[in-house]
Protein backbone atom coordinates (compact mmCIF):
# COMPACT_ATOMS: atom_id res chain seq x y z
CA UNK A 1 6.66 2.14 -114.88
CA UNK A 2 3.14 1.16 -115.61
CA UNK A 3 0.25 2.71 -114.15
CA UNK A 4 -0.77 -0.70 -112.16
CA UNK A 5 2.71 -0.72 -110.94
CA UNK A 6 2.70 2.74 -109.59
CA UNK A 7 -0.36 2.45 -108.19
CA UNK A 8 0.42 -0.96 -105.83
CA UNK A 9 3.96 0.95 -104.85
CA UNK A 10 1.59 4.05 -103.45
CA UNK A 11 -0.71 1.44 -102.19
CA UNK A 12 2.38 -0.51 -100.19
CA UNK A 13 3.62 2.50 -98.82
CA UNK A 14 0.55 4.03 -98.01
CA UNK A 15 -0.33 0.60 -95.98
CA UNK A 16 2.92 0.89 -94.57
CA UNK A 17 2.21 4.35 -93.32
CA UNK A 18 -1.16 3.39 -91.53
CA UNK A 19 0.70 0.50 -89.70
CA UNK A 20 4.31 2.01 -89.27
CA UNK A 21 3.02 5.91 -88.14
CA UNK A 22 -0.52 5.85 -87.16
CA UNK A 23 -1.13 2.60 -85.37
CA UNK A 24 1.64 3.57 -82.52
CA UNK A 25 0.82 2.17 -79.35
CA UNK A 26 3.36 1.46 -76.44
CA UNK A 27 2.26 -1.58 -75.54
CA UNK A 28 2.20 -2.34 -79.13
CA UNK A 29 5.85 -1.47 -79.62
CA UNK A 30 6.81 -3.92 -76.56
CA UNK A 31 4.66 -6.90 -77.66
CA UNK A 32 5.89 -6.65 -81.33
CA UNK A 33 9.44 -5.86 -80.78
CA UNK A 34 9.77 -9.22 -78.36
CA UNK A 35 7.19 -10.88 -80.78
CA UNK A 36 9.28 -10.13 -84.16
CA UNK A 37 11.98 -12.81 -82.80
CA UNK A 38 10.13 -15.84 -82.91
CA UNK A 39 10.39 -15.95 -86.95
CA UNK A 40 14.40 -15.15 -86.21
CA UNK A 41 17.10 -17.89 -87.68
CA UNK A 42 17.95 -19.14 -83.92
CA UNK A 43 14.68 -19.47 -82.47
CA UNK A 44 13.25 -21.59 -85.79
CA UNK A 45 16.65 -23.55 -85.56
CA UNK A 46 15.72 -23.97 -81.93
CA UNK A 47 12.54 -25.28 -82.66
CA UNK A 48 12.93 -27.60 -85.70
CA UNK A 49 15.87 -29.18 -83.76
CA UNK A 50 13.06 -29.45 -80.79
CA UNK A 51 10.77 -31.02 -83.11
CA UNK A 52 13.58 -33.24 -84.78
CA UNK A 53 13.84 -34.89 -81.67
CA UNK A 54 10.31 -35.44 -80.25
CA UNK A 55 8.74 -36.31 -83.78
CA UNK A 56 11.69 -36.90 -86.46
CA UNK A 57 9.24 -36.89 -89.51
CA UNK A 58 7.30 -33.64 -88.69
CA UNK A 59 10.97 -32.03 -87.62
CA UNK A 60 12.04 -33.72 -91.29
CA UNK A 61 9.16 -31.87 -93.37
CA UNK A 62 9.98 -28.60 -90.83
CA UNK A 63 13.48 -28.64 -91.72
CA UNK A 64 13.11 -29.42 -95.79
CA UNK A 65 10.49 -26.73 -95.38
CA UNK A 66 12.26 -23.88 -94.21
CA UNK A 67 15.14 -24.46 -95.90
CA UNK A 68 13.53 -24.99 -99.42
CA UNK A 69 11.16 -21.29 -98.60
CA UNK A 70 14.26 -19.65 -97.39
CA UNK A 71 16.37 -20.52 -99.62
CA UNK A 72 13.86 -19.51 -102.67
CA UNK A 73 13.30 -16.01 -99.99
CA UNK A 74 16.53 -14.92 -100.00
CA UNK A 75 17.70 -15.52 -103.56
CA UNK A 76 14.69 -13.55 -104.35
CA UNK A 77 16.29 -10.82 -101.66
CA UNK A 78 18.95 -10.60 -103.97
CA UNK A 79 18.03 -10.75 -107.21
CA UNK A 80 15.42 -7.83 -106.51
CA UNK A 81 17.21 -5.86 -104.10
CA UNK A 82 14.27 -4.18 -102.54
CA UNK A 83 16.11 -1.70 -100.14
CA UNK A 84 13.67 -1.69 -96.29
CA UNK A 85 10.68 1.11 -95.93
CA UNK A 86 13.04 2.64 -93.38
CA UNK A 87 15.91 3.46 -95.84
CA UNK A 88 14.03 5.10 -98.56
CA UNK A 89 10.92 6.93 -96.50
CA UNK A 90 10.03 8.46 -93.35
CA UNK A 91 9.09 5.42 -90.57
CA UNK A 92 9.45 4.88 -86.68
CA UNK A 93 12.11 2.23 -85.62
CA UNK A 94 11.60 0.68 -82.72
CA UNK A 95 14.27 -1.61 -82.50
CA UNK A 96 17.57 -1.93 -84.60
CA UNK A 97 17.48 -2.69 -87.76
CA UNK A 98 18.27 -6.03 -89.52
CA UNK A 99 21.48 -6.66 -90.86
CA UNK A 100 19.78 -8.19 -94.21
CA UNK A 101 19.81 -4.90 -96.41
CA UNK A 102 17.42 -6.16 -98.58
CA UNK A 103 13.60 -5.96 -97.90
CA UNK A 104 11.58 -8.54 -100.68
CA UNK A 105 10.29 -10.75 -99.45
CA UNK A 106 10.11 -11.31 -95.93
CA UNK A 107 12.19 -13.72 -94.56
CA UNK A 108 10.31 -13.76 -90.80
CA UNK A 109 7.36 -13.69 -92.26
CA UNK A 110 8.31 -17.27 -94.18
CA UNK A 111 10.03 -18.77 -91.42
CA UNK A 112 6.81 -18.12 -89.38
CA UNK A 113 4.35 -19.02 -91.62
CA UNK A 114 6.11 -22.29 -92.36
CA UNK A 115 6.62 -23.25 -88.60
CA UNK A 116 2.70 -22.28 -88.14
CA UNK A 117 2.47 -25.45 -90.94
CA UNK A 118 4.26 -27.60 -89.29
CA UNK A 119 3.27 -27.29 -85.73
CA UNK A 120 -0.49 -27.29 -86.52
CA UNK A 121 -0.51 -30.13 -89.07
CA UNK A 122 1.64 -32.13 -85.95
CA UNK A 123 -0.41 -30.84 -83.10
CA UNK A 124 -3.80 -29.92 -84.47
CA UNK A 125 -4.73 -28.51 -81.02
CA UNK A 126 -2.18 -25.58 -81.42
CA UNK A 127 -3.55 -24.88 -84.86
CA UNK A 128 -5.32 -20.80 -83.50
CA UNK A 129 -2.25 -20.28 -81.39
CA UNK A 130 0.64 -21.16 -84.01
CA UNK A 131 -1.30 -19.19 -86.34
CA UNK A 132 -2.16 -16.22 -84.50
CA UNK A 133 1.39 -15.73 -83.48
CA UNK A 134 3.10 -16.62 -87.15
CA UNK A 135 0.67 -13.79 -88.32
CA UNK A 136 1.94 -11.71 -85.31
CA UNK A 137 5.56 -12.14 -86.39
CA UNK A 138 4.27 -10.84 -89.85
CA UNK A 139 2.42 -7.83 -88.83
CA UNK A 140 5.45 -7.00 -86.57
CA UNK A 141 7.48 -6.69 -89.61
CA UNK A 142 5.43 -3.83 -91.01
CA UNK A 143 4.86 -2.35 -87.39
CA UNK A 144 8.57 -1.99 -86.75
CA UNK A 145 9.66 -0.42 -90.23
CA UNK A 146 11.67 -3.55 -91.82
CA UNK A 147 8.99 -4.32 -94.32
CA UNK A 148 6.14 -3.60 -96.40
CA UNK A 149 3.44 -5.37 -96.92
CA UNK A 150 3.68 -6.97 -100.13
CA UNK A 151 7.11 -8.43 -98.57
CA UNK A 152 5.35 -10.13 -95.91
CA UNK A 153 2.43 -11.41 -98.56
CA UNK A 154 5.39 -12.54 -100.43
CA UNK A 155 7.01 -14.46 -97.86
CA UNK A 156 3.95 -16.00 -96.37
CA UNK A 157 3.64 -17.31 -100.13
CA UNK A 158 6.84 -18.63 -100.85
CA UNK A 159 6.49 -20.71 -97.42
CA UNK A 160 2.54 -21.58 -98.00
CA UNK A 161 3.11 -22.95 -101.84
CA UNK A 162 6.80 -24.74 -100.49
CA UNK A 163 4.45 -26.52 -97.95
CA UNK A 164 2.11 -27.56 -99.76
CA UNK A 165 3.81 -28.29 -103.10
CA UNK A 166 7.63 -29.43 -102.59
CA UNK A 167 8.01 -32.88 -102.27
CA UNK A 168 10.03 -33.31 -99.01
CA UNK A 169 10.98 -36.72 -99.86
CA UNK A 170 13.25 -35.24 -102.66
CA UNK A 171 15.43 -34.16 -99.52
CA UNK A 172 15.26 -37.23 -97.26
């Protein structure tokens, strides 16, 4: 392993400490244990199939979108197979853990980020509030021990870069 490598793998994990063991609030745990859901496969379902209905070309590009970034997310999963912080060091769980066993990149973290997109490029009002809770969903990952950091850069990435270059209309 090469010195810059080993150095970002003490760097992710010693983020991950800071968030994961030293930023423990109970109020914290609450708000980002309900907060984590919202980048969950049923609740983005639930809202690109809200947004299919009430504006069928933004629910189009949501749709193409997520499924392009999490499609690209979770072959990724696989192909690195980046076990979670929780298996392989010491971290507080406040919740159960996913059933994904694989930690790179983060698949909430994409869903949200790409929803955020969406919704704010629809509905410019909702721009601070779509954003502030996609990066909510994100931070929640590290909080509650399923990720580290670089996953959730990672999967903010994937979705930012299949937003702004995939052509849509290649799907529709």
């Amino acid at each position: 392993m090469t010195d810059f490598a080993a150095a970002f793998i003490r760097r992710d994990r010693t983020l991950f400490s800071l968030i994961n063991q030293k930023l423990r609030f109970r109020v914290f745990d609450s708000y980002f244990g309900a907060i984590t859901n919202l980048g969950s496969t049923e609740f983005i379902i639930l809202i690109t199939c809200i947004l299919l209905y009430i504006q069928p070309a933004d629910g189009e590009r949501m749709a193409a979108n997520l499924l392009v970034s999490q499609i690209i997310i979770h072959a990724l999963k696989r192909i690195i197979n980046r076990p979670r912080p929780y298996e392989i060091m010491e971290c507080n769980l406040t919740s159960n853990p996913p059933e994904c066993v694989y930690s790179f990149p983060s698949g909430h973290s994409g869903a949200s980020l790409s929803t955020a997109l969406v919704l704010s490029a629809a509905f410019p009002d909702l721009f601070a509030i779509v954003f502030f809770l996609a990066f909510s969903v994100s931070f929640s990952r590290i909080y509650l021990g399923y990720h580290f950091a670089s996953d959730v850069v990672a999967g903010l990435l994937i979705s930012y870069l299949t937003f702004h270059f995939f052509p849509i209309s290649i799907l529709f």
